[in-house]
Structures are given as C-alpha cells and as structure tokens.
N, C-alpha and C. Protein backbone atom coordinates (compact mmCIF):
# COMPACT_ATOMS: atom_id res chain seq x y z
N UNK A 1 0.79 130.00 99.04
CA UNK A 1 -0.12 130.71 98.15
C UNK A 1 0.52 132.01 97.66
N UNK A 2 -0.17 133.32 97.92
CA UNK A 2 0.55 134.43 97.65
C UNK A 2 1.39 134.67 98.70
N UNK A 3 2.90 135.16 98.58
CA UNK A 3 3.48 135.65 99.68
C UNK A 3 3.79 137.03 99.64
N UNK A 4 3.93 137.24 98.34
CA UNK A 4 4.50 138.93 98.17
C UNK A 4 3.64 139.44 97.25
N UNK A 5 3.43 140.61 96.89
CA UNK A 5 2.75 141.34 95.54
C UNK A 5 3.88 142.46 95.45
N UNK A 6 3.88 143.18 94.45
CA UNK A 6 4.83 144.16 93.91
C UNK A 6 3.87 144.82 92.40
N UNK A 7 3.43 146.00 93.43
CA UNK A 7 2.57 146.74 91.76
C UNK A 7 2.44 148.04 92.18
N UNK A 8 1.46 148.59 91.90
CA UNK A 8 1.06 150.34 91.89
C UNK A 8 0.38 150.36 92.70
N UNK A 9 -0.04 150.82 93.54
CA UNK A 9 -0.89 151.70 94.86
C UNK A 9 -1.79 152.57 94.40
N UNK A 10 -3.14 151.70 94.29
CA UNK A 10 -4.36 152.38 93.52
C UNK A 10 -4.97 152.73 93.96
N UNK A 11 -5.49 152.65 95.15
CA UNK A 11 -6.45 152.61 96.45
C UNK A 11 -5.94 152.44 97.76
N UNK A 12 -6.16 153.31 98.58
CA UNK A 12 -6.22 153.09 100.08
C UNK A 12 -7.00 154.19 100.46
N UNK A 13 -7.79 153.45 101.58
CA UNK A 13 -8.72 153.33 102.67
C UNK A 13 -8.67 152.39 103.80
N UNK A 14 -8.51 153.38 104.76
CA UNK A 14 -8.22 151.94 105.95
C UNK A 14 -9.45 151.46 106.04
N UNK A 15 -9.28 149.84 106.94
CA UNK A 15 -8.58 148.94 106.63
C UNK A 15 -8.05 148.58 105.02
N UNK A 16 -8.68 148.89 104.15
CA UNK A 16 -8.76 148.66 102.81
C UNK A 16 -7.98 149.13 101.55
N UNK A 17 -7.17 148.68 101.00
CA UNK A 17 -6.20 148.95 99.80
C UNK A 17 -5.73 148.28 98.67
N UNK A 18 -5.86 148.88 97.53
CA UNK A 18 -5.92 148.03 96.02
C UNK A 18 -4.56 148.39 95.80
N UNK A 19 -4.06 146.98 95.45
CA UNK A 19 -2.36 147.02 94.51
C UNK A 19 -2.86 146.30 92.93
N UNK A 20 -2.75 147.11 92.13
CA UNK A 20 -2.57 146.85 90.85
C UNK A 20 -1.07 146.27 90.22
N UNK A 21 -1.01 145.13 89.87
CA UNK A 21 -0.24 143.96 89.45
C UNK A 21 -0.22 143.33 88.01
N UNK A 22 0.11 144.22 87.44
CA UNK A 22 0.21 143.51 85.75
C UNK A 22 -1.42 143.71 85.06
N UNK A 23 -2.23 144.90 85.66
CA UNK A 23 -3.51 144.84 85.13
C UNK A 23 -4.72 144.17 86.02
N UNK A 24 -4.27 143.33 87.21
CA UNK A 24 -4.59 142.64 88.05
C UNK A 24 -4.98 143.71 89.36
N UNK A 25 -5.74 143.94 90.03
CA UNK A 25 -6.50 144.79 91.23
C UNK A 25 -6.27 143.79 92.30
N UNK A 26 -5.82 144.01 93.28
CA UNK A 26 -5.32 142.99 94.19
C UNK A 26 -6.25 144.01 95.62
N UNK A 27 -6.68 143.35 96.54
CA UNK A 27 -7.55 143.85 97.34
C UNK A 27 -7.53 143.74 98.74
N UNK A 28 -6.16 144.05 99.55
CA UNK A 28 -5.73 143.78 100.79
C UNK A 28 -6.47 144.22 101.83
N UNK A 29 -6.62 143.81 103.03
CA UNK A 29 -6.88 144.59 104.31
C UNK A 29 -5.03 144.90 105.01
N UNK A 30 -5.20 145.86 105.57
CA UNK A 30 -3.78 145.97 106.32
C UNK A 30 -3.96 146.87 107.51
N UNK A 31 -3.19 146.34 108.33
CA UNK A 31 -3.19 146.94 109.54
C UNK A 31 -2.51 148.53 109.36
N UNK A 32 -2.85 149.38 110.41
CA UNK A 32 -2.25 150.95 110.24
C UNK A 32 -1.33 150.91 110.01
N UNK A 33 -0.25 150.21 110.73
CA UNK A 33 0.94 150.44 111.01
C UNK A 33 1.55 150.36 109.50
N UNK A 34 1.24 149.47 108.59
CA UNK A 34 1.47 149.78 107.23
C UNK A 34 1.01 151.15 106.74
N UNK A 35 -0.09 151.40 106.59
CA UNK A 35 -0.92 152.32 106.35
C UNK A 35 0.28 154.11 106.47
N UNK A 36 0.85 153.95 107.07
CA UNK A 36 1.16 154.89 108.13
C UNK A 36 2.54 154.95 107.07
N UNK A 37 2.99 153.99 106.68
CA UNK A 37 4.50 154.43 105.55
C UNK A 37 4.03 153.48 104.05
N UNK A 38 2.76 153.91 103.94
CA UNK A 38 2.64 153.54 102.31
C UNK A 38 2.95 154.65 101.85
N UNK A 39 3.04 154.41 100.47
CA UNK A 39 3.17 155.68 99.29
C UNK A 39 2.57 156.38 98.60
N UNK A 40 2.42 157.35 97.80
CA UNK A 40 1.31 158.12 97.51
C UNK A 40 0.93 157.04 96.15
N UNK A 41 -0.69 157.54 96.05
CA UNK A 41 -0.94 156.89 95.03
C UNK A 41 -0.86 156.95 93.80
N UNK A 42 -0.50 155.96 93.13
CA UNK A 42 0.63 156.03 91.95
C UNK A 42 1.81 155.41 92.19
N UNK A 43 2.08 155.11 92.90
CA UNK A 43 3.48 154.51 93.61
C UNK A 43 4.28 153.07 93.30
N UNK A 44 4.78 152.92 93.28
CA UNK A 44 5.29 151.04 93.68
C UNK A 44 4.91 150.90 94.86
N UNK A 45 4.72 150.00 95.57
CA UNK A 45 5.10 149.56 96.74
C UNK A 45 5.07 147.91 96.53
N UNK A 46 5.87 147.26 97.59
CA UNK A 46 5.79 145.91 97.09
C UNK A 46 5.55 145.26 99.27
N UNK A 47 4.41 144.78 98.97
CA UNK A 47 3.72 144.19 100.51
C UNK A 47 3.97 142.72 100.33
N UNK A 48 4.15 142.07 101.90
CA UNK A 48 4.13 140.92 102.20
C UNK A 48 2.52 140.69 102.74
N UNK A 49 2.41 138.97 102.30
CA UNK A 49 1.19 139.25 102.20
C UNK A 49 0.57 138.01 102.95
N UNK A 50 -0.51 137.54 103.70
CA UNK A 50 -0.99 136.63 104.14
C UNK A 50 -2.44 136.35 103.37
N UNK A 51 -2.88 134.98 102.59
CA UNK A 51 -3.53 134.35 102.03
C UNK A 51 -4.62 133.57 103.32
N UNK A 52 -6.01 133.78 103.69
CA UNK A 52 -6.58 133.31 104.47
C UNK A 52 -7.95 132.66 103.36
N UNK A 53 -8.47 131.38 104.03
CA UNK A 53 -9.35 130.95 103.33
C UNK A 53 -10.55 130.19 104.36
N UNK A 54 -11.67 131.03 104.40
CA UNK A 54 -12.41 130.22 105.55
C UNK A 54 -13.33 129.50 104.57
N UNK A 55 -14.42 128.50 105.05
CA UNK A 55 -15.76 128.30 104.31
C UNK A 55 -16.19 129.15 103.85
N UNK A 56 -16.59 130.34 103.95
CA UNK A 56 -17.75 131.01 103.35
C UNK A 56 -16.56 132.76 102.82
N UNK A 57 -15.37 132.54 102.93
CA UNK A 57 -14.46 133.43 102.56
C UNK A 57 -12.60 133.26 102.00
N UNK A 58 -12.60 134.54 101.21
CA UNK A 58 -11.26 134.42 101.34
C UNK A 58 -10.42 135.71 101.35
N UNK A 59 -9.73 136.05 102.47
CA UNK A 59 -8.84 137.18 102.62
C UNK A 59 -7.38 137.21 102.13
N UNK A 60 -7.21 138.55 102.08
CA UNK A 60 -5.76 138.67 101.65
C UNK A 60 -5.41 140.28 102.35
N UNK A 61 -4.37 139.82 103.31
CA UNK A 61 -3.92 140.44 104.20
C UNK A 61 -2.39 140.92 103.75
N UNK A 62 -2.24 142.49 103.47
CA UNK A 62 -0.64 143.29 103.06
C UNK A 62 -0.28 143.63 104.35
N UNK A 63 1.21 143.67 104.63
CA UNK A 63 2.28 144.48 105.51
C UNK A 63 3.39 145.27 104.50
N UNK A 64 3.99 146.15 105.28
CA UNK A 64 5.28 146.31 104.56
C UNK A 64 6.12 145.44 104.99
N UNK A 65 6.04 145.53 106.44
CA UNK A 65 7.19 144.52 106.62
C UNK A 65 7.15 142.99 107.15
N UNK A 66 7.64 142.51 107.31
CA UNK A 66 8.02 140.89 107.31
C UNK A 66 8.24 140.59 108.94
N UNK A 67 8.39 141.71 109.68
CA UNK A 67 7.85 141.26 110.91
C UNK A 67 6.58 141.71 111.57
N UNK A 68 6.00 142.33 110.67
CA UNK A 68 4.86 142.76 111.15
C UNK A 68 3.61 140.99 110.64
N UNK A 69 4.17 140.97 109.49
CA UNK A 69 3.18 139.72 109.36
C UNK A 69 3.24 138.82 110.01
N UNK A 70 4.74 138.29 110.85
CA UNK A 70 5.16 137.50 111.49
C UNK A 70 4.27 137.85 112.36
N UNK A 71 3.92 138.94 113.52
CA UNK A 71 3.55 139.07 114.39
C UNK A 71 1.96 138.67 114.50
N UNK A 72 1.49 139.29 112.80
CA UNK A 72 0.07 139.17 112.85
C UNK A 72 -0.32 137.47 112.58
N UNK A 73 1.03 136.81 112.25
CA UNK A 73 0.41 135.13 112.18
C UNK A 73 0.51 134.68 113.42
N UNK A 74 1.15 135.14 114.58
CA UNK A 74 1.89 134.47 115.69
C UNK A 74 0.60 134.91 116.55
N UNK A 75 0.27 136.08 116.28
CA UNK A 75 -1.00 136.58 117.63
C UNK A 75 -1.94 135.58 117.66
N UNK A 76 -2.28 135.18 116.22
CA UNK A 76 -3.65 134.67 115.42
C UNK A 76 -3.49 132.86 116.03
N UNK A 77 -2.27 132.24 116.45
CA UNK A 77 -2.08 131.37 117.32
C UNK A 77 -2.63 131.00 118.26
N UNK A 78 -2.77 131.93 119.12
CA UNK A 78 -3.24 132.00 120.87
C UNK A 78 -4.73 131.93 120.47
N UNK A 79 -5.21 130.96 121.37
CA UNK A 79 -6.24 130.83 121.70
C UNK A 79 -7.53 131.59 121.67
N UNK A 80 -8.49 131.66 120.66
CA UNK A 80 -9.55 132.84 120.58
C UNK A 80 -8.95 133.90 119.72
N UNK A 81 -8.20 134.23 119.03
CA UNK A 81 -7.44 135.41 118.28
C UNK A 81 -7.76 134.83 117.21
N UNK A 82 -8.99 136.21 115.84
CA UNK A 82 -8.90 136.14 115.01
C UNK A 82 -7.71 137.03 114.06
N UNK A 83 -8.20 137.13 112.76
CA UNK A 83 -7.70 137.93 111.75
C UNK A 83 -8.16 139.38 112.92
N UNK A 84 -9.21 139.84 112.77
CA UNK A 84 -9.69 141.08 113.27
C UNK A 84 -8.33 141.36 114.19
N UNK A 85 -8.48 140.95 115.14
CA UNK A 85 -8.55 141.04 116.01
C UNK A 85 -6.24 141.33 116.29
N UNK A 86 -5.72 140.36 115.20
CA UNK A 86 -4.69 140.49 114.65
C UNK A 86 -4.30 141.86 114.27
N UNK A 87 -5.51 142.46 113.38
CA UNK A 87 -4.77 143.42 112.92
C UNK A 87 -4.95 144.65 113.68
N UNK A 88 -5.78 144.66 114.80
CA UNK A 88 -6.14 145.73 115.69
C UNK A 88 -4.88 146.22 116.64
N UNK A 89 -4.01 144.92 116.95
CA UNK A 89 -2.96 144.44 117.97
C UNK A 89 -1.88 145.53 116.81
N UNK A 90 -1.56 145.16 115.68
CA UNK A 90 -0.29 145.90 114.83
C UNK A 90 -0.90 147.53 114.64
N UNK A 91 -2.77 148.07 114.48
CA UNK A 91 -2.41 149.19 114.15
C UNK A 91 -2.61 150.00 115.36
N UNK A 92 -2.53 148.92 116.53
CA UNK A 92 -2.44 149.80 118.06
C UNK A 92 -1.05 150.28 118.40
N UNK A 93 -0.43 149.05 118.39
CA UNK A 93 1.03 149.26 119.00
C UNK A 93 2.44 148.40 117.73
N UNK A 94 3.37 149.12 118.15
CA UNK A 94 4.34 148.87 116.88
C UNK A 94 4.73 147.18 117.43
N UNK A 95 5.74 146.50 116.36
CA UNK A 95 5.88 145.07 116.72
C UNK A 95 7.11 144.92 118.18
N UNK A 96 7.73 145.77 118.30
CA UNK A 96 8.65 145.90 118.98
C UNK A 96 7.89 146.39 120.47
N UNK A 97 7.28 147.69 120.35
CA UNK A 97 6.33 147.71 121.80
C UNK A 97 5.24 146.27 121.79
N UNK A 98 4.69 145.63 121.06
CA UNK A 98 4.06 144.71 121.23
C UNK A 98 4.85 143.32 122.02
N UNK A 99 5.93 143.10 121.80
CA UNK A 99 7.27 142.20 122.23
C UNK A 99 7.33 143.15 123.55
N UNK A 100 7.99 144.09 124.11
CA UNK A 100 8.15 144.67 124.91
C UNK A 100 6.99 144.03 126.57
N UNK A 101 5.13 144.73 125.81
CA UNK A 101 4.27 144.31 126.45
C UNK A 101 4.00 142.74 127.09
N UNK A 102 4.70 142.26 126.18
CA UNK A 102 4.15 140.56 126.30
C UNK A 102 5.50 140.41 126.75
N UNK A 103 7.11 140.28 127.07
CA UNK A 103 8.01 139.90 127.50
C UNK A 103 7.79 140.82 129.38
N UNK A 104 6.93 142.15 129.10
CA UNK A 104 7.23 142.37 130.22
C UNK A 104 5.70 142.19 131.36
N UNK A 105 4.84 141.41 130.47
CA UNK A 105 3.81 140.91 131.12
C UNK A 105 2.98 142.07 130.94
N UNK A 106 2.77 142.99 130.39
CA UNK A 106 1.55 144.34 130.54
C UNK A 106 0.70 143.75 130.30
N UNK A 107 -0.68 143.62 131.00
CA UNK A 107 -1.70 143.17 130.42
C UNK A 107 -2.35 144.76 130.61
N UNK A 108 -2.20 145.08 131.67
CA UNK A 108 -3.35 146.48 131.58
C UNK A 108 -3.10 147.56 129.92
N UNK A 109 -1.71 147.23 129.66
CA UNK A 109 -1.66 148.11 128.19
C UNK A 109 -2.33 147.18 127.36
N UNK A 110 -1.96 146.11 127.43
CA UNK A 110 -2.95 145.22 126.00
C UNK A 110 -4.18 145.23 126.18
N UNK A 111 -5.26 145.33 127.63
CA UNK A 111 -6.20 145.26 126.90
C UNK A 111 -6.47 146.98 126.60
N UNK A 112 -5.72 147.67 126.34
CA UNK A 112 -6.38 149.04 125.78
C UNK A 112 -6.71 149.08 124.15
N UNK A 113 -5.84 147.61 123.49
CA UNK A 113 -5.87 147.44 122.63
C UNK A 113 -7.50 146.70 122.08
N UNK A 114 -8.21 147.74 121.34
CA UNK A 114 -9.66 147.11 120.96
C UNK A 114 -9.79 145.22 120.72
N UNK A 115 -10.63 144.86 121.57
CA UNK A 115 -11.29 143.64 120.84
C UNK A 115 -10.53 142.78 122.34
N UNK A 116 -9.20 143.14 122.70
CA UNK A 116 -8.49 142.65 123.81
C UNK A 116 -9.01 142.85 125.37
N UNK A 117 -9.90 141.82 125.78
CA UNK A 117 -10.26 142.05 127.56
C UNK A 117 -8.96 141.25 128.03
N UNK A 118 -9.01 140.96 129.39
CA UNK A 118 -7.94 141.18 130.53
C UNK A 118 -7.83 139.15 130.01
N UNK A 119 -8.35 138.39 129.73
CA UNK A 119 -8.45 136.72 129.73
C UNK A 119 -7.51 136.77 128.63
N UNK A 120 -7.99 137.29 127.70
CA UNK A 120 -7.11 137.57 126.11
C UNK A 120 -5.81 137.99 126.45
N UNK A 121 -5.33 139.06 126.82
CA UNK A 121 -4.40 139.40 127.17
C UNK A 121 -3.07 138.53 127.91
N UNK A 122 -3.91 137.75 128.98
CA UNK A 122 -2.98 136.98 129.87
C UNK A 122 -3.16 136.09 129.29
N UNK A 123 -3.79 135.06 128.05
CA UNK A 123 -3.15 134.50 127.09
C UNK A 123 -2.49 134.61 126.19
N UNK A 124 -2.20 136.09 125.70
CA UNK A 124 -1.28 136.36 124.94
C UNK A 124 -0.20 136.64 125.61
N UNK A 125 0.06 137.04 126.86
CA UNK A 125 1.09 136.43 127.30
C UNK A 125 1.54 135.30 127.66
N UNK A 126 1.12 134.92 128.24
CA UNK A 126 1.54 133.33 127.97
C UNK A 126 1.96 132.48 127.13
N UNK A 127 1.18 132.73 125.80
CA UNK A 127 1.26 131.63 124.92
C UNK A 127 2.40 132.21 123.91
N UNK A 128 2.71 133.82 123.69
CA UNK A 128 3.62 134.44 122.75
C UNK A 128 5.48 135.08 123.98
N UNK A 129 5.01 134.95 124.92
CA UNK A 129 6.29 135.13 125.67
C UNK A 129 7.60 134.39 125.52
N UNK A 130 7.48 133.36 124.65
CA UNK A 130 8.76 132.27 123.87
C UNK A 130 9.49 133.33 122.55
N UNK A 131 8.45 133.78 121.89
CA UNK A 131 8.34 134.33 120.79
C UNK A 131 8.32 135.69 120.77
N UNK A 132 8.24 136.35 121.58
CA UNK A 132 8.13 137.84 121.44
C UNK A 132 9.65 138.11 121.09
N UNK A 133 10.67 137.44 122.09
CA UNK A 133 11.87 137.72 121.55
C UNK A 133 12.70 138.13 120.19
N UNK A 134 12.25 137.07 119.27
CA UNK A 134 12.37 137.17 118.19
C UNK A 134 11.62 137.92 116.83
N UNK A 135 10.65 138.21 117.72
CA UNK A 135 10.01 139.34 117.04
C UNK A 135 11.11 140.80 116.42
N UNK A 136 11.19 140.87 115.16
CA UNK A 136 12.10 142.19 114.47
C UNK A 136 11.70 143.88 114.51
N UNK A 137 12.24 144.37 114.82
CA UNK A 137 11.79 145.49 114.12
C UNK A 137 11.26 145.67 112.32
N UNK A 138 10.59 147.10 112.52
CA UNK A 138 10.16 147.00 111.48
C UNK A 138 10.83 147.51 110.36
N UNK A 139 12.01 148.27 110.49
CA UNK A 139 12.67 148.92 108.99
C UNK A 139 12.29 149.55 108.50
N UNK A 140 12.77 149.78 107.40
CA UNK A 140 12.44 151.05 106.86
C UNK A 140 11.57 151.62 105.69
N UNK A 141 11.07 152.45 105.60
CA UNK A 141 10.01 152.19 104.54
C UNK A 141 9.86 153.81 104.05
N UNK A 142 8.92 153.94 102.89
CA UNK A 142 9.04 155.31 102.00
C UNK A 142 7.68 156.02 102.87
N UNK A 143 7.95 157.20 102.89
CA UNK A 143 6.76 158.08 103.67
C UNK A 143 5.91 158.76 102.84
N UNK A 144 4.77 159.15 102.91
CA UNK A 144 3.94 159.83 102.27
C UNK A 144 2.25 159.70 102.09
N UNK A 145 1.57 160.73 102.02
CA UNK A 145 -0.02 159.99 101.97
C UNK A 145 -1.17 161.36 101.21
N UNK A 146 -1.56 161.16 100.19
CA UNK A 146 -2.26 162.53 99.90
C UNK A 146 -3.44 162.48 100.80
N UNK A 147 -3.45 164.05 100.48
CA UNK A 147 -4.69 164.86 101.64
C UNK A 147 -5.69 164.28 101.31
N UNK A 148 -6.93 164.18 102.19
CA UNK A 148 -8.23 163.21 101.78
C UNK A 148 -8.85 164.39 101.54
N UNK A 149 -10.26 164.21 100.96
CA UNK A 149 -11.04 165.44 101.10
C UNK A 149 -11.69 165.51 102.69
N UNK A 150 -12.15 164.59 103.15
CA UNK A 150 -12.40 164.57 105.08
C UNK A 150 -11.63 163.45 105.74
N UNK A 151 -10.60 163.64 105.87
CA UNK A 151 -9.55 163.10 106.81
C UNK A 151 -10.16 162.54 108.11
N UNK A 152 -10.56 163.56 108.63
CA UNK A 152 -11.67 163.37 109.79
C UNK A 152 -12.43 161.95 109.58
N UNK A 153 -13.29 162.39 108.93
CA UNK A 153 -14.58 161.45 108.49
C UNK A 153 -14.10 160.11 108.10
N UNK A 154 -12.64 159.95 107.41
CA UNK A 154 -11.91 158.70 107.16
C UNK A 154 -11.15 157.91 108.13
N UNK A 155 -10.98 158.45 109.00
CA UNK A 155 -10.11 158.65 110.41
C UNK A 155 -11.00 157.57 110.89
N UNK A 156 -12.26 158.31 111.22
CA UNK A 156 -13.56 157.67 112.04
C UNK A 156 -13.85 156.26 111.38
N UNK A 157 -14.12 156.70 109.99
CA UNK A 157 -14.37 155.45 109.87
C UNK A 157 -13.45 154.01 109.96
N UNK A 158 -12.06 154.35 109.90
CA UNK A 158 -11.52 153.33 110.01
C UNK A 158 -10.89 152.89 111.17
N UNK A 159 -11.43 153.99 112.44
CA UNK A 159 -11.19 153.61 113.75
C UNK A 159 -12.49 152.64 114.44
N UNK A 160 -13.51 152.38 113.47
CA UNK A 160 -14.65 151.86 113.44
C UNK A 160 -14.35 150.37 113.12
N UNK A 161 -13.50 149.99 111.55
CA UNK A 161 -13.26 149.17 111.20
C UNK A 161 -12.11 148.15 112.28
N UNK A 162 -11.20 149.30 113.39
CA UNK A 162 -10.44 148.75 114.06
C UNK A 162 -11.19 148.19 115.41
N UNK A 163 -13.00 148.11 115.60
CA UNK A 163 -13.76 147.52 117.06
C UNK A 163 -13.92 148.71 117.55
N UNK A 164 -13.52 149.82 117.61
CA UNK A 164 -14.30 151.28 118.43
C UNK A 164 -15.45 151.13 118.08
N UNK A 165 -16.27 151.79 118.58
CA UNK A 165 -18.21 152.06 118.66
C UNK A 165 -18.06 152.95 117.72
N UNK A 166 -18.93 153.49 116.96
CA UNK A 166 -18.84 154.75 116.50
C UNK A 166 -18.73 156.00 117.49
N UNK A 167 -19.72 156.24 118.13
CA UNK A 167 -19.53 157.62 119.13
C UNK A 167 -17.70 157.76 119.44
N UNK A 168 -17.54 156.57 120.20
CA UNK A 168 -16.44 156.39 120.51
C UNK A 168 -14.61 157.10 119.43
N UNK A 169 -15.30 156.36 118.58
CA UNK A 169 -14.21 156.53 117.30
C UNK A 169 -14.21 157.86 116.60
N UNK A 170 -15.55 158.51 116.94
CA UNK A 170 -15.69 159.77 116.42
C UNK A 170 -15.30 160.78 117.50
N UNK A 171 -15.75 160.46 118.63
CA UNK A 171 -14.70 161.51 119.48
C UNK A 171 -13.54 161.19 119.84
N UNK A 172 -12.68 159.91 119.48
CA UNK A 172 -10.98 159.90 119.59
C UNK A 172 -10.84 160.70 118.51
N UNK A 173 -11.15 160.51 117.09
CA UNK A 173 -10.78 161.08 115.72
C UNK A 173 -10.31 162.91 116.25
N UNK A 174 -11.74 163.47 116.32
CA UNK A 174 -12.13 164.78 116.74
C UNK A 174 -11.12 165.15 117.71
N UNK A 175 -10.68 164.78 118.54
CA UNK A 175 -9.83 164.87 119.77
C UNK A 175 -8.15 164.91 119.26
N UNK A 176 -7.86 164.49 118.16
CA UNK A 176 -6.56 163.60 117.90
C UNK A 176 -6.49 164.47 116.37
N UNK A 177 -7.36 165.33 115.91
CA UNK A 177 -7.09 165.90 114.51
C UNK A 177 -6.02 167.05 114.51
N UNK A 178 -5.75 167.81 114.03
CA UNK A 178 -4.90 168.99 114.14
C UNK A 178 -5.20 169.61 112.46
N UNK A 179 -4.65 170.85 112.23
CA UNK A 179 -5.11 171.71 110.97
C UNK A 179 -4.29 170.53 110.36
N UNK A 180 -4.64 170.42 108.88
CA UNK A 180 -3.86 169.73 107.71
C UNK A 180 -3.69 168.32 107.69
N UNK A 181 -4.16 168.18 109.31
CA UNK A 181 -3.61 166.25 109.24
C UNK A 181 -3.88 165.25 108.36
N UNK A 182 -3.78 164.48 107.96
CA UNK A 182 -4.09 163.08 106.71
C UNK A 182 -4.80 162.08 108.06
N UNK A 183 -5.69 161.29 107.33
CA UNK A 183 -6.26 160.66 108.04
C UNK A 183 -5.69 159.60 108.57
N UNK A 184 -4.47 159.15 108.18
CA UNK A 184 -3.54 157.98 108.81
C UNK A 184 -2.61 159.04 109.73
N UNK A 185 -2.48 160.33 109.89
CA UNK A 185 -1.94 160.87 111.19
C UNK A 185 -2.88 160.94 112.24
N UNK A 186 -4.16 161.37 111.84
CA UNK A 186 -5.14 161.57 112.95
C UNK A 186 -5.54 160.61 113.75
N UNK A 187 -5.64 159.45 113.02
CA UNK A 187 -5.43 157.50 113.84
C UNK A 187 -4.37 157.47 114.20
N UNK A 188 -3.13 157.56 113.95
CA UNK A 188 -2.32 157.24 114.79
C UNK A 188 -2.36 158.05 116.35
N UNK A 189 -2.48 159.33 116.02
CA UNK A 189 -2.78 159.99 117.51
C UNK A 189 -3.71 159.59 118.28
N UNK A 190 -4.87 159.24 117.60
CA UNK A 190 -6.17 158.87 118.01
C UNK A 190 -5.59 157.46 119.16
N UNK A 191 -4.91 156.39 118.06
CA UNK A 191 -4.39 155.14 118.52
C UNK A 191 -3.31 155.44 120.36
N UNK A 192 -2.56 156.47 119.66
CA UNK A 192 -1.65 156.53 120.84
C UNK A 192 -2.44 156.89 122.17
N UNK A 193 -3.08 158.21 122.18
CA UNK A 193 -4.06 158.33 123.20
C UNK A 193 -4.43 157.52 123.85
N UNK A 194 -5.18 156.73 122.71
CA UNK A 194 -5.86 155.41 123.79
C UNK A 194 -5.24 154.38 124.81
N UNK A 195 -3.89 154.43 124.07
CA UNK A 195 -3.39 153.54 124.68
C UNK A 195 -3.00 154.27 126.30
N UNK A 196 -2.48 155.59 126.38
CA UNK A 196 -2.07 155.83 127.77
C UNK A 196 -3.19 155.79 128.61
C-alpha cells in the first residue's frame, strides 16, 4: 500500500501529525520517538509508513526511521499486541534499548512500559528474542520543534494518548517540565522517569 510519504510538515500533535503531499493532507499517528527529531513546521520530512485496515477503520502509521517501523510491525506479532500498544513500546524506549530488554530478558523494565503487564512482557520475550538481534539502530535525523503555546498541557495530553490516566500523566508532565521546554522534551523526560 503506502510505504513512504515525502511532503511538508503541517501539523504535529502527539500522537497526531499532517504531511502535506502534492496538495494532499496525509494524517499519521507516530510514536514519540519520531516526534522527538521531526522538523519544524514548514519542513520536508519524508516518513516510513505503515498502512492498517480493520472493519470499521483505517490507519496510517509515520516513523522516521525504518527500524523503528520494523520494530513497531514485529511487536504487533506477539500475541495480544495491538497498534496502541506498538506505539507506546517505541515512544517509551529507543529500538536498540528495546532489543537490549528483550535479548536480556527485562521484563520488570517492560512492563514500566504503559499498556505492558508482567504476561505481555514474558511474551514479548519470548516470541521477539530471535529478532531483537536484528533490530537497527535508528540514524540520523534533522532536530527541531517550535515552542507550543502550553507545552505542558500538550505534554499531558499526549502522555494520555500513550495509556497514562490523566492524574497520572499530568503529574509525570508537571514533574518532567523545566523553563522553555517543547512539549516533545517534557515527554521524553516524563517517559524516561517512568521507566527507572
């Protein structure tokens, strides 16, 4: 179906981001870890992309990189693993600590990862421990993100969209902000926290 897009960067909001394509509004979900080296808006960027089609839907899922999607089709394998639940795993932990966890059996770090209890976990090891190996790093990518008007408030909400409670997501956000931060820095801190 679609594998790649290549256009302008019209919109982002986590989970949520518009690539404009020849006049065309293209309407991805993407995990942080993209989020985190997109470009300001106005930009090129060109995402790899996963095409999902249920009965009553149809998604379209951006990465920057090509092992990050790898990872998010390979999770979505194991037993009980949705989309959600896929992209919670990439904007928790990078693809390389994710390989790391599952080659070295962590289950207590995976389930810190939202949506992941301790059953989930020790099937994702199991069933991705062939495969973690070959899992890539992620490369390299362009940095940048304009200031939101509440960073905060965007933070929250899309630590919401990643399975946190609200209360929850609003006091990692609050906890994890600093003066000036962009709301894809304040999730990532938010993210790291959780995990120790």
């Amino acid at each position: 179906m679609i594998g790649r897009l290549r256009g302008t960067l019209i919109h982002k909001a986590p989970p949520w981001l518009v690539v404009d394509v020849n006049g065309v509004g293209y309407e991805l979900e993407a995990p942080m870890s993209t989020f985190y080296d997109l470009p300001e808006l106005g930009r090129e960027v060109a995402l790899f992309t996963h095409y999902a089609q249920k009965e009553d839907s149809v998604s379209l899922y951006g990465f920057l990189h090509e092992s990050e999607r790898r990872l998010f089709r390979d999770v979505q394998k194991v037993t009980g693993i949705g989309a959600k639940i896929a992209l919670a795993v990439l904007s928790g932990v990078s693809v390389d600590a994710f390989a790391r966890l599952v080659q070295t059996a962590d289950v207590t770090a995976l389930t810190k990862i939202p949506g992941i209890g301790k059953k989930t976990a020790e099937r994702m090891v199991v069933e991705l421990r062939d495969r973690a190996a070959d899992l890539g790093g992620a490369g390299g990518a362009v940095h940048g993100a304009p200031v939101a008007a509440d960073p905060l408030s965007e933070a929250t909400i899309a630590l919401q969209q990643l399975g946190y409670k609200p209360a929850e997501a609003q006091k990692m956000a609050k906890a994890a902000a600093g003066e000036g931060d962009t709301p894809e820095t304040i999730i990532r801190k938010a993210l790291q926290s959780a995990l120790r």
